[in-house]
N, C-alpha and C. Protein backbone atom coordinates (compact mmCIF):
# COMPACT_ATOMS: atom_id res chain seq x y z
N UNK A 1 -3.32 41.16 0.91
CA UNK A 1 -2.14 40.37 1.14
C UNK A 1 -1.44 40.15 -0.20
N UNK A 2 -0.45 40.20 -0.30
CA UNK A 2 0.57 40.28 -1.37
C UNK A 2 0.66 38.99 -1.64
N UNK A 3 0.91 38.45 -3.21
CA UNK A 3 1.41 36.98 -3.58
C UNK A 3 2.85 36.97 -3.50
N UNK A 4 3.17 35.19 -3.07
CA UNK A 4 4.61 34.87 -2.93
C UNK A 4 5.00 34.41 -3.90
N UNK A 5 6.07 35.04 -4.61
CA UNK A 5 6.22 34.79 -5.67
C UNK A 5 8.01 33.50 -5.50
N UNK A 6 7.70 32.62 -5.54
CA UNK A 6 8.76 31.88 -5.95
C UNK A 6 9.95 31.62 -7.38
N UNK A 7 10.95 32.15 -7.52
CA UNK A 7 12.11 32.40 -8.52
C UNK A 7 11.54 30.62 -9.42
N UNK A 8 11.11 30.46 -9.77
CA UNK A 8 10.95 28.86 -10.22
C UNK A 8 12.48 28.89 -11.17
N UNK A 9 12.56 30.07 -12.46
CA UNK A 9 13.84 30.04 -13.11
C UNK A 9 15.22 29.82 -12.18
N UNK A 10 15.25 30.32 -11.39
CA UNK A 10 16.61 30.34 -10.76
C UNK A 10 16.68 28.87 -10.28
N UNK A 11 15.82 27.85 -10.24
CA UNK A 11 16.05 26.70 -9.37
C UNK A 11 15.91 26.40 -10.65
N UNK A 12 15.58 25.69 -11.53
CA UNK A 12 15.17 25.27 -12.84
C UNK A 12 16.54 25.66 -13.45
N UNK A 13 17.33 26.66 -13.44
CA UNK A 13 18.34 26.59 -14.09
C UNK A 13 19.58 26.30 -13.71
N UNK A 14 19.47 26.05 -12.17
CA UNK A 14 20.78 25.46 -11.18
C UNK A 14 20.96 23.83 -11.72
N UNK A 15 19.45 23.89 -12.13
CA UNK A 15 19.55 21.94 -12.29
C UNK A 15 19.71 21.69 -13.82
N UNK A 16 19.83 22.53 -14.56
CA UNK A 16 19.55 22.85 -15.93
C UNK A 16 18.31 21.72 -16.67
N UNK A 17 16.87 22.16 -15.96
CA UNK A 17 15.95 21.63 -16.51
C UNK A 17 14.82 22.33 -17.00
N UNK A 18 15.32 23.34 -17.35
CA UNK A 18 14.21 24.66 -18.12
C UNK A 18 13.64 23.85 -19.05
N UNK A 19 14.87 23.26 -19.84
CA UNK A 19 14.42 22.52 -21.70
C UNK A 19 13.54 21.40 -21.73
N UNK A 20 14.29 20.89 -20.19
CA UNK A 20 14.05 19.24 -20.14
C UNK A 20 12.56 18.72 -20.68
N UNK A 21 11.39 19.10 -20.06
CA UNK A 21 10.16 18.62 -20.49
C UNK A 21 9.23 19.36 -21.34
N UNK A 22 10.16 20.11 -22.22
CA UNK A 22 8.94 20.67 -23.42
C UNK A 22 8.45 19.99 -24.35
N UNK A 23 9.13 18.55 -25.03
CA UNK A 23 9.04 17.79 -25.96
C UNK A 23 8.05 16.46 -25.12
N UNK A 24 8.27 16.50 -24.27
CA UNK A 24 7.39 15.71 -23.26
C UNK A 24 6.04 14.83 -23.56
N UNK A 25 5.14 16.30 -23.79
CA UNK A 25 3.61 16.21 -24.25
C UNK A 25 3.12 15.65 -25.83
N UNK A 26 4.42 15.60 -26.56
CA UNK A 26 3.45 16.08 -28.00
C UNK A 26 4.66 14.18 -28.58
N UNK A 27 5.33 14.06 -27.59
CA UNK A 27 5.61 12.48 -27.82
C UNK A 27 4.70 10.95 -27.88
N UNK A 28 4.25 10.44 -28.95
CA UNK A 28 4.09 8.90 -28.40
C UNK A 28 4.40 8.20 -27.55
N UNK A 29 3.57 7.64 -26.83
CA UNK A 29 3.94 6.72 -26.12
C UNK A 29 4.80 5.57 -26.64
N UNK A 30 4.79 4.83 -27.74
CA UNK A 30 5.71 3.98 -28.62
C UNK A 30 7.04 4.52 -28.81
N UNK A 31 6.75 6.10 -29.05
CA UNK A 31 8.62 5.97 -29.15
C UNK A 31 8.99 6.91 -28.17
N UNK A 32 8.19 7.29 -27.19
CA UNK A 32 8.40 7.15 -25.74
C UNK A 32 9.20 6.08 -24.92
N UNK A 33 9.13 5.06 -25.48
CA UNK A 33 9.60 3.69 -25.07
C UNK A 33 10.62 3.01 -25.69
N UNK A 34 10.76 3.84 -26.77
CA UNK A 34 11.59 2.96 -28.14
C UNK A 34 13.29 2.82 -27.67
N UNK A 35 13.21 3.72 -27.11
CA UNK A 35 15.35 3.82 -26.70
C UNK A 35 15.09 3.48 -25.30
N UNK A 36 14.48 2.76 -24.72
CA UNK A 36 15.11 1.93 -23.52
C UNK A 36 16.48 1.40 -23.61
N UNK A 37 17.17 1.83 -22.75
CA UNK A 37 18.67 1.14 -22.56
C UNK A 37 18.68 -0.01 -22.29
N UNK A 38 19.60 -1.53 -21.88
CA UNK A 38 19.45 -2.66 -21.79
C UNK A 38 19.43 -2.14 -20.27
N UNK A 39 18.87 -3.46 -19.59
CA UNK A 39 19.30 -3.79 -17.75
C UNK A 39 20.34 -3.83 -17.45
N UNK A 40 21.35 -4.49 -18.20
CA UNK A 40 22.76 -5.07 -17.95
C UNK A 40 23.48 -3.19 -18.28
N UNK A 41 23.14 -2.28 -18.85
CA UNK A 41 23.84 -0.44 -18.83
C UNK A 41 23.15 0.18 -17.83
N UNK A 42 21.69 -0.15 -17.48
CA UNK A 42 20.96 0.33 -16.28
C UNK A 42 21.79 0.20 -15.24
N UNK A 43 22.07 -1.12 -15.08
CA UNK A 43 22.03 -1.87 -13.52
C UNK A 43 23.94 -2.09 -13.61
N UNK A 44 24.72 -1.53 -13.91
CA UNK A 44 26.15 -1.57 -14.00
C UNK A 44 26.46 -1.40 -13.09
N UNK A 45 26.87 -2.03 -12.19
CA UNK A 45 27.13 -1.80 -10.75
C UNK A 45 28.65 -1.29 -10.70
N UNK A 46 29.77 -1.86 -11.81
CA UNK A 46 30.62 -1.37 -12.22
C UNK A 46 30.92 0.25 -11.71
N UNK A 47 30.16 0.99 -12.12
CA UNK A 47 30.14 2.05 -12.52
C UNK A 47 28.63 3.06 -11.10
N UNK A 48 28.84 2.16 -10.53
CA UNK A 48 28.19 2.82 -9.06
C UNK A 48 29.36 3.51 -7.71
N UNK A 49 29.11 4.56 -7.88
CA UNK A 49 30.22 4.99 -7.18
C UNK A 49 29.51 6.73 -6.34
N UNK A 50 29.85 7.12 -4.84
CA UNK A 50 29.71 8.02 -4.31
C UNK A 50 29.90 9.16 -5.13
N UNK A 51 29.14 10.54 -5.98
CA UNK A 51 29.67 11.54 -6.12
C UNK A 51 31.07 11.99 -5.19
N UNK A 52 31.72 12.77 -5.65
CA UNK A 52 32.81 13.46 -4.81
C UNK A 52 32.06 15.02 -4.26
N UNK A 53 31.58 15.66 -5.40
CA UNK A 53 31.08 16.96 -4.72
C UNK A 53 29.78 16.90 -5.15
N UNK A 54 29.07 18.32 -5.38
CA UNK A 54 28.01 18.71 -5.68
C UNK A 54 27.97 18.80 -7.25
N UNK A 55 28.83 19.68 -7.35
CA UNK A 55 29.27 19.46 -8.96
C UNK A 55 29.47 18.24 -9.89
N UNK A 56 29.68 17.19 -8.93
CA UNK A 56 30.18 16.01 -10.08
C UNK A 56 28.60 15.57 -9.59
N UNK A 57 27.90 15.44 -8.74
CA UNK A 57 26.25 14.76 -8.39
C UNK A 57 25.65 16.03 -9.59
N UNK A 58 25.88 17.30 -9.48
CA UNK A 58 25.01 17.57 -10.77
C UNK A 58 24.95 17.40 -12.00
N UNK A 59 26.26 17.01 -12.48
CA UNK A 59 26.84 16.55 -13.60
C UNK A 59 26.32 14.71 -14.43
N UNK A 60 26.37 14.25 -13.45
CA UNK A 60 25.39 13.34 -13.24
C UNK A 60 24.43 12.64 -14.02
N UNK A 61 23.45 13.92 -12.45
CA UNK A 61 21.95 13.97 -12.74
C UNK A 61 21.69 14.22 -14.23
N UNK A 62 22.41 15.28 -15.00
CA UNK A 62 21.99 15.53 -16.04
C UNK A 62 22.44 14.97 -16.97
N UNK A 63 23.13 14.05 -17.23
CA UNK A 63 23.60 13.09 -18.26
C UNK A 63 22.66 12.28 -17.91
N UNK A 64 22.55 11.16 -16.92
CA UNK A 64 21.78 10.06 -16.61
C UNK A 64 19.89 10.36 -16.88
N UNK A 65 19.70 11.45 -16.31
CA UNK A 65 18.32 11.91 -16.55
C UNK A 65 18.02 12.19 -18.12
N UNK A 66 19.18 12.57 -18.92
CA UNK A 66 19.08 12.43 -20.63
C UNK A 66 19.00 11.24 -20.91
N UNK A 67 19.95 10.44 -20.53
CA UNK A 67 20.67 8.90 -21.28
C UNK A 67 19.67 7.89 -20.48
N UNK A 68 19.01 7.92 -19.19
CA UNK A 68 18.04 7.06 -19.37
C UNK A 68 16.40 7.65 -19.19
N UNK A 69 16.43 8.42 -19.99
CA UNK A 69 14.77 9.11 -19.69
C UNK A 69 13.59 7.87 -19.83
N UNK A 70 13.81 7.15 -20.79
CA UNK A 70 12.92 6.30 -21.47
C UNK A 70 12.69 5.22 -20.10
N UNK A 71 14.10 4.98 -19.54
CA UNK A 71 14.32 4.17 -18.07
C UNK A 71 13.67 4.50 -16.67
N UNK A 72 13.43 5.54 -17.02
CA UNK A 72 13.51 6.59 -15.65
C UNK A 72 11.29 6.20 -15.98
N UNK A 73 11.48 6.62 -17.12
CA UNK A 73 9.78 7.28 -17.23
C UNK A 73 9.17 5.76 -17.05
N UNK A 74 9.82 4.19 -17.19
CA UNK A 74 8.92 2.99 -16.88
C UNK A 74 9.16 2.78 -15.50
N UNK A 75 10.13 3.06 -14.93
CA UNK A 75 10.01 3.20 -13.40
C UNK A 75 8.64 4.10 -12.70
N UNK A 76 8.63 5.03 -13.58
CA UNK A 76 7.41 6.19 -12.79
C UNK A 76 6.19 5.33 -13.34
N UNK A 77 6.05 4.99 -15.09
CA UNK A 77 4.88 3.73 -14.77
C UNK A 77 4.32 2.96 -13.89
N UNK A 78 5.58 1.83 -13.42
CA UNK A 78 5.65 0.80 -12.63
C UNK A 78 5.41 1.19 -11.06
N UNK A 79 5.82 2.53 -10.97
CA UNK A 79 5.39 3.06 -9.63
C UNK A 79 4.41 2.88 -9.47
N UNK A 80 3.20 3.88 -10.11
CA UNK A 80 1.74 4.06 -10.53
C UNK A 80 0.97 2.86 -10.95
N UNK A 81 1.15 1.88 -11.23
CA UNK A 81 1.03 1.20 -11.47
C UNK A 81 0.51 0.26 -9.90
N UNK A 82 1.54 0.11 -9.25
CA UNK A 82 2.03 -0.64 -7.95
C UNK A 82 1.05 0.07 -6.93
N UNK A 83 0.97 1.50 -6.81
CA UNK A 83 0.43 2.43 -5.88
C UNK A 83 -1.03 2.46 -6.11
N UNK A 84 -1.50 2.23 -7.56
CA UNK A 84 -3.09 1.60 -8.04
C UNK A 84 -3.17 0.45 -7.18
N UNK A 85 -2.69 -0.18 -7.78
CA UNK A 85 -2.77 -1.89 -6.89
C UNK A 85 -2.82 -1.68 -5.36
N UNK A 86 -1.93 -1.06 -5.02
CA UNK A 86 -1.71 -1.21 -3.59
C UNK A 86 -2.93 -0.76 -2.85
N UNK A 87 -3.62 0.09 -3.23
CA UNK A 87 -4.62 1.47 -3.32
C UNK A 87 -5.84 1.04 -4.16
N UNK A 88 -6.65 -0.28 -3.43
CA UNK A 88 -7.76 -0.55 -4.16
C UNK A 88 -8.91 0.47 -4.19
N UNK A 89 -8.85 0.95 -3.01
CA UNK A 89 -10.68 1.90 -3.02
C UNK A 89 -10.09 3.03 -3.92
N UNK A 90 -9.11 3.55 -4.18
CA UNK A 90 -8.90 4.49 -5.00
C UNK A 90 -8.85 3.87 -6.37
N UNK A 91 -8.38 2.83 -6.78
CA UNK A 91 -8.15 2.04 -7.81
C UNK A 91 -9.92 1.82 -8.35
N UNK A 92 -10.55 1.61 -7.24
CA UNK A 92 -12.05 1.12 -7.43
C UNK A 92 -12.77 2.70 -8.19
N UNK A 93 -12.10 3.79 -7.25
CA UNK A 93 -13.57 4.65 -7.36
C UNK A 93 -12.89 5.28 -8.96
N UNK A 94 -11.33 4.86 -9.56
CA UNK A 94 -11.24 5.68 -10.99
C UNK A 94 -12.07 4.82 -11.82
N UNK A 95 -11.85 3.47 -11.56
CA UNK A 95 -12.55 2.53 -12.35
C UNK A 95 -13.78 2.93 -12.17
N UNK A 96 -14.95 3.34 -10.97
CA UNK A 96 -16.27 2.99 -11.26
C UNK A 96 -16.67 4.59 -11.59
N UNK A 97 -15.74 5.85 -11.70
CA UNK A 97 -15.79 7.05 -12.53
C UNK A 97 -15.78 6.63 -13.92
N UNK A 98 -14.69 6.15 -14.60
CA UNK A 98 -14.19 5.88 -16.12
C UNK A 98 -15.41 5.58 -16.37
N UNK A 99 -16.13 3.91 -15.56
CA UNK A 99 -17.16 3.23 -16.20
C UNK A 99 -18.12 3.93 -16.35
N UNK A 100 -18.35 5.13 -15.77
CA UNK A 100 -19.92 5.68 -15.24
C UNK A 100 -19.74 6.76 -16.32
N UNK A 101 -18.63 7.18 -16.21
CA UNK A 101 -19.11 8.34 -17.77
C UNK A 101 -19.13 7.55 -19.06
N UNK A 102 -18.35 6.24 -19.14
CA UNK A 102 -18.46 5.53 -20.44
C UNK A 102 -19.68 5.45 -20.38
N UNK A 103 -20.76 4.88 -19.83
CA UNK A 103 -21.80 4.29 -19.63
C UNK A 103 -22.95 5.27 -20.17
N UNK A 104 -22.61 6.54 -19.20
CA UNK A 104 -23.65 7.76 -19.67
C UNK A 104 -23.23 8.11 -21.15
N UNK A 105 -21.86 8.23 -21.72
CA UNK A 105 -21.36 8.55 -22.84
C UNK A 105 -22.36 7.61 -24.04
N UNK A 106 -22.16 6.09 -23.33
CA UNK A 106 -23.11 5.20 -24.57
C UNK A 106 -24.80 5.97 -24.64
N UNK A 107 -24.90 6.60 -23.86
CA UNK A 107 -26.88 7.07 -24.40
C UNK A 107 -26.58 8.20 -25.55
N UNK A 108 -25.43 8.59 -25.61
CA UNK A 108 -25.50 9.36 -26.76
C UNK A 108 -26.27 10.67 -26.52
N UNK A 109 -26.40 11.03 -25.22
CA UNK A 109 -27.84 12.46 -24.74
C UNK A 109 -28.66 11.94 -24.72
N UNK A 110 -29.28 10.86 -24.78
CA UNK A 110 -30.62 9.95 -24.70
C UNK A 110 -31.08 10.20 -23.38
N UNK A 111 -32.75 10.34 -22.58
CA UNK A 111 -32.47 9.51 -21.18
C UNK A 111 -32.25 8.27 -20.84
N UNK A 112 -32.20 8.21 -19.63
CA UNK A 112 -31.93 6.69 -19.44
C UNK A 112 -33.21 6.07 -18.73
N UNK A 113 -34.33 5.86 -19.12
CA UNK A 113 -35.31 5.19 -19.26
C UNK A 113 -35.38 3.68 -18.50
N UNK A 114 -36.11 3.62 -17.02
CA UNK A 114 -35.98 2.40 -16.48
C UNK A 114 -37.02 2.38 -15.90
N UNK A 115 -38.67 0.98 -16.29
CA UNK A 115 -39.77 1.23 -16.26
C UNK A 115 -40.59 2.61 -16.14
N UNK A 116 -40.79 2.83 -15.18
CA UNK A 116 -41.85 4.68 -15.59
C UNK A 116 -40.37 5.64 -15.02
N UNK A 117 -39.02 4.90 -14.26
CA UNK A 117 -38.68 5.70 -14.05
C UNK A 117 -37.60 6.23 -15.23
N UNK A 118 -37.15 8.23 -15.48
CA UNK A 118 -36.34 8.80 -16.25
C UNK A 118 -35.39 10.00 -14.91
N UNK A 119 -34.23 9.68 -15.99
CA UNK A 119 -32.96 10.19 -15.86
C UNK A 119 -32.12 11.01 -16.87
N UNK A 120 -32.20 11.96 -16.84
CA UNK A 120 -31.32 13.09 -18.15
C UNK A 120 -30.04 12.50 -18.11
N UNK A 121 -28.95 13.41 -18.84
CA UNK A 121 -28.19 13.00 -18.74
C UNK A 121 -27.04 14.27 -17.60
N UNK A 122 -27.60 15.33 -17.63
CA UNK A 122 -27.34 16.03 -16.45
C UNK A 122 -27.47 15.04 -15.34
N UNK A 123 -28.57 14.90 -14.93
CA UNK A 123 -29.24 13.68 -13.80
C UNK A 123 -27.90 12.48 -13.70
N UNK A 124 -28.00 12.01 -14.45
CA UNK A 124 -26.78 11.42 -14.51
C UNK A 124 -25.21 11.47 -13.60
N UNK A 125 -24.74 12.24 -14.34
CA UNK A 125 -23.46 13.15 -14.33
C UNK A 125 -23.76 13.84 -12.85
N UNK A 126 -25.16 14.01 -12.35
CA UNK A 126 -24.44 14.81 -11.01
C UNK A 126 -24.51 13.61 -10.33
N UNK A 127 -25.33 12.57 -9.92
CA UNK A 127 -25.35 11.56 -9.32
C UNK A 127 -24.20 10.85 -9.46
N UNK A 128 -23.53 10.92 -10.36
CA UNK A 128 -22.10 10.37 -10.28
C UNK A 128 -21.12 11.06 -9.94
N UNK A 129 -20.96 12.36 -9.84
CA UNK A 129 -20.07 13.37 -9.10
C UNK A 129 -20.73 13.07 -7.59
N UNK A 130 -22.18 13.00 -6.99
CA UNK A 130 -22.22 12.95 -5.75
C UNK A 130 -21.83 11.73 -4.97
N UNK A 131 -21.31 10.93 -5.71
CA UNK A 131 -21.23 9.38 -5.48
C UNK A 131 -19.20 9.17 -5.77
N UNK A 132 -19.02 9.22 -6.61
CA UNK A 132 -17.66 9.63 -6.89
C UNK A 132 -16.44 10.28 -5.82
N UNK A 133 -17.13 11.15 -5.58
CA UNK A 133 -16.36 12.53 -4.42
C UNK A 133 -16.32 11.91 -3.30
N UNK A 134 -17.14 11.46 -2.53
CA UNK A 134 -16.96 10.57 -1.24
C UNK A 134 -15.83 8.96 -1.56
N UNK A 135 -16.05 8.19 -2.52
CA UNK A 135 -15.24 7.24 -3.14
C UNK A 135 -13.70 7.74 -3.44
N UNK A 136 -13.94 9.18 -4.05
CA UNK A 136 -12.06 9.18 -4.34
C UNK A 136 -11.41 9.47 -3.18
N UNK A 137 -12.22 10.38 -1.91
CA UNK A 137 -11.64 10.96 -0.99
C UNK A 137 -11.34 9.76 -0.28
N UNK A 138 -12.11 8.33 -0.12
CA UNK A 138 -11.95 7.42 0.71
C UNK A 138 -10.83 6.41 0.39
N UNK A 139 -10.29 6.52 -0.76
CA UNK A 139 -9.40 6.18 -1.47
C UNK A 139 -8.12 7.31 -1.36
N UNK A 140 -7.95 8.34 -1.18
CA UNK A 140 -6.79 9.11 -0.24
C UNK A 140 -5.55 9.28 -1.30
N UNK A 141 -6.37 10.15 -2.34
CA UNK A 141 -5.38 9.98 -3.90
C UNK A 141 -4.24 11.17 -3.19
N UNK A 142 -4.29 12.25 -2.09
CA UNK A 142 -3.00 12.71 -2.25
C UNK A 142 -2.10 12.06 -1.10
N UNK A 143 -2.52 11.31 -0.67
CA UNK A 143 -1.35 10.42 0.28
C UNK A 143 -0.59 9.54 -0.87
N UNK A 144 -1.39 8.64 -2.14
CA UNK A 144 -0.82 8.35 -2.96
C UNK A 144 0.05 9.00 -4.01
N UNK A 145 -0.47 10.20 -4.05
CA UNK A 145 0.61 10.59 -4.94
C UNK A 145 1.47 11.14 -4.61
N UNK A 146 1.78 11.98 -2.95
CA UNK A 146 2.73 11.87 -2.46
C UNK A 146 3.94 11.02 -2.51
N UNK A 147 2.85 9.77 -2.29
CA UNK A 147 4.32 8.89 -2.24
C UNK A 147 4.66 8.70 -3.24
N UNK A 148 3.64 8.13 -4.52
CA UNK A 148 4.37 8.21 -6.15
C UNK A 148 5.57 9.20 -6.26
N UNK A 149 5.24 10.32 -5.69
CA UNK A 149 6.65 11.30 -5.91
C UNK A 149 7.56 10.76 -5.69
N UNK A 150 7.26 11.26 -4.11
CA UNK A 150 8.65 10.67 -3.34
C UNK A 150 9.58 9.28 -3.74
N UNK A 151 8.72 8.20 -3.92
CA UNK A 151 9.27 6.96 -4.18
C UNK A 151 10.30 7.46 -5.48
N UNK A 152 9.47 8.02 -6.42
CA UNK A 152 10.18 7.70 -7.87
C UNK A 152 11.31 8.76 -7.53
N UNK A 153 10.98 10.01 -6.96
CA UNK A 153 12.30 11.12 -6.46
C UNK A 153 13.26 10.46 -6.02
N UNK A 154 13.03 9.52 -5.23
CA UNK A 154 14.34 9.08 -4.44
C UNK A 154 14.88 7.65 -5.43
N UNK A 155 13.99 6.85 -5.76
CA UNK A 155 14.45 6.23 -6.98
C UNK A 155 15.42 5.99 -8.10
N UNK A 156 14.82 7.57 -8.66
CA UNK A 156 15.39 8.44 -9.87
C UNK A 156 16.08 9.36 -9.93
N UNK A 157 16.73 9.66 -8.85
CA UNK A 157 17.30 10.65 -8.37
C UNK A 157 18.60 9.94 -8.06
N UNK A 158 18.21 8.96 -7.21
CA UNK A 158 19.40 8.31 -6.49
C UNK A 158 20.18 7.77 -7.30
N UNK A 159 18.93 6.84 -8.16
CA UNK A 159 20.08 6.01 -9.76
C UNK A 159 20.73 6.85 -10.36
N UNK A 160 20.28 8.08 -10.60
CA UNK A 160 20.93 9.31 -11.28
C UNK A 160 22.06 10.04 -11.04
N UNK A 161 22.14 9.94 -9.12
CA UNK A 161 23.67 10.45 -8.71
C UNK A 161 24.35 9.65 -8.31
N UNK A 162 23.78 8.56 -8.28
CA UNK A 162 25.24 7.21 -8.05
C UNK A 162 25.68 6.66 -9.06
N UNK A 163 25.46 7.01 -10.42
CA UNK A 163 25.44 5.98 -11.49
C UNK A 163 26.85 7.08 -12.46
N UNK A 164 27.53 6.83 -12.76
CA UNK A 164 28.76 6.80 -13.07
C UNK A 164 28.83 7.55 -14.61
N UNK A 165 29.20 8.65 -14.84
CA UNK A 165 29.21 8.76 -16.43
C UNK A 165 30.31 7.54 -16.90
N UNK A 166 29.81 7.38 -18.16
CA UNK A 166 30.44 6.41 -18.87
C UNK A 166 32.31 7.36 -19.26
N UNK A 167 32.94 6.58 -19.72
CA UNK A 167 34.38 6.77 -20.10
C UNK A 167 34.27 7.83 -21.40
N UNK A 168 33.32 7.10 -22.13
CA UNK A 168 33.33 8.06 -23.42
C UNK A 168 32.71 9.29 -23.33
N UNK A 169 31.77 9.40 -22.43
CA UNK A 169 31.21 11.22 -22.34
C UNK A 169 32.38 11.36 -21.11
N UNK A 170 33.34 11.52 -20.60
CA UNK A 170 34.26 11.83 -19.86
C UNK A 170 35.07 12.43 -20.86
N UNK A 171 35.56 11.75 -21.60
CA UNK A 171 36.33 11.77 -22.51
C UNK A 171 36.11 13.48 -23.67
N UNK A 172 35.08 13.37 -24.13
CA UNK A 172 33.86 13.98 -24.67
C UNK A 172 33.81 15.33 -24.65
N UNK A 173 33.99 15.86 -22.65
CA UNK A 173 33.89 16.87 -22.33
C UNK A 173 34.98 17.60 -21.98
N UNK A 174 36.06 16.91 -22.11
CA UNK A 174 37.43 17.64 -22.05
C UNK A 174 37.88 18.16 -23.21
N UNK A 175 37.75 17.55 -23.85
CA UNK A 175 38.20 17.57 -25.46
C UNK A 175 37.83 19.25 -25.94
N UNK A 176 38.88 19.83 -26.71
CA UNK A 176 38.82 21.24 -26.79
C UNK A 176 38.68 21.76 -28.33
C-alpha cells in the first residue's frame, strides 16, 4: 500500500507560516513573556470588527498572530493549565509519574532495599510503567488535548480575525 503523502508546504504557505515557529524552541521562557501587550491593546473592542473577505481575515491572522504571540502563547498556558485542573486523574497520574521517576532518580542506581525485601532499578521503572499506563489512559489525555486544541484554535484564531489591524500598519502597507 502506497503512503499518503499530504502537500504540508502548500497549506503552510497559503497561511504564510513556514517561518513562524523556527525560533520557537531555542527561546526562554522569560523573554518568551517579556513583550506581552497591555489588556486595554488586547481587548480593544474599538477595533473588533467582521473581516470583509478572506483576504483581509488572512491579513489579519498574520499581523495579530506576530503582534500578539507572547498573548496568544499565555492563553495556550492558561488553557493547559485549566484542562490539568479540570482533568484530575490525568493531572494525578503526571504527578504520580514525575514523582516516581524523581524518586527512583534519588537512589542514584542504588537498590531500593525494604527489610529482606530488593528492587533494581529496572524493577523499578517497569513497575511504574505497569502502573502508570492504566492511570494515564484513565485520565483520557487525548480527549484533553483535543480540546486544548480546539479551545485555543478557536480562541486564537478568532481574536486573530476579528481584531482589527491598527491605523499605523494600514498606513505602513500602502506606502510605496
Amino acid at each position: 500500500m502506497s503512503r499518503i503523502s499530504i502537500p504540508i508546504d502548500a497549506i503552510t504557505s497559503r497561511m504564510n507560516l513556514s517561518g513562524r515557529f523556527e525560533g520557537m524552541g531555542s527561546q526562554s521562557l522569560t523573554s518568551r513573556f517579556a513583550n506581552l501587550r497591555p489588556i486595554g491593546e488586547f481587548f480593544d473592542f474599538k477595533r473588533i470588527s467582521k473581516p470583509a473577505n478572506f483576504g483581509e481575515a488572512q491579513g489579519r491572522i498574520n499581523h495579530n498572530l506576530s503582534y500578539f504571540s507572547s498573548n496568544y502563547a499565555a492563553i495556550f498556558v492558561m488553557l493547559s493549565i485549566y484542562s490539568l485542573i479540570s482533568n484530575l486523574q490525568l493531572l494525578f497520574a503526571i504527578v504520580f509519574i514525575v514523582g516516581g521517576m524523581f524518586g527512583i532518580g534519588k537512589l542514584q542506581g542504588n537498590d531500593l532495599v525494604i527489610g529482606n525485601w530488593r528492587a533494581t532499578t529496572s524493577q523499578l521503572y517497569t513497575g511504574l510503567f505497569i502502573v502508570a499506563i492504566p492511570l494515564v489512559f484513565l485520565g483520557s489525555p487525548f480527549y484533553t488535548f483535543v480540546w486544548l486544541v480546539g479551545a485555543s484554535g478557536v480562541t486564537i484564531l478568532g481574536h486573530a480575525t476579528m481584531l482589527d489591524k491598527p491605523i499605523e500598519s494600514a498606513f505602513s502597507e500602502e506606502a510605496v
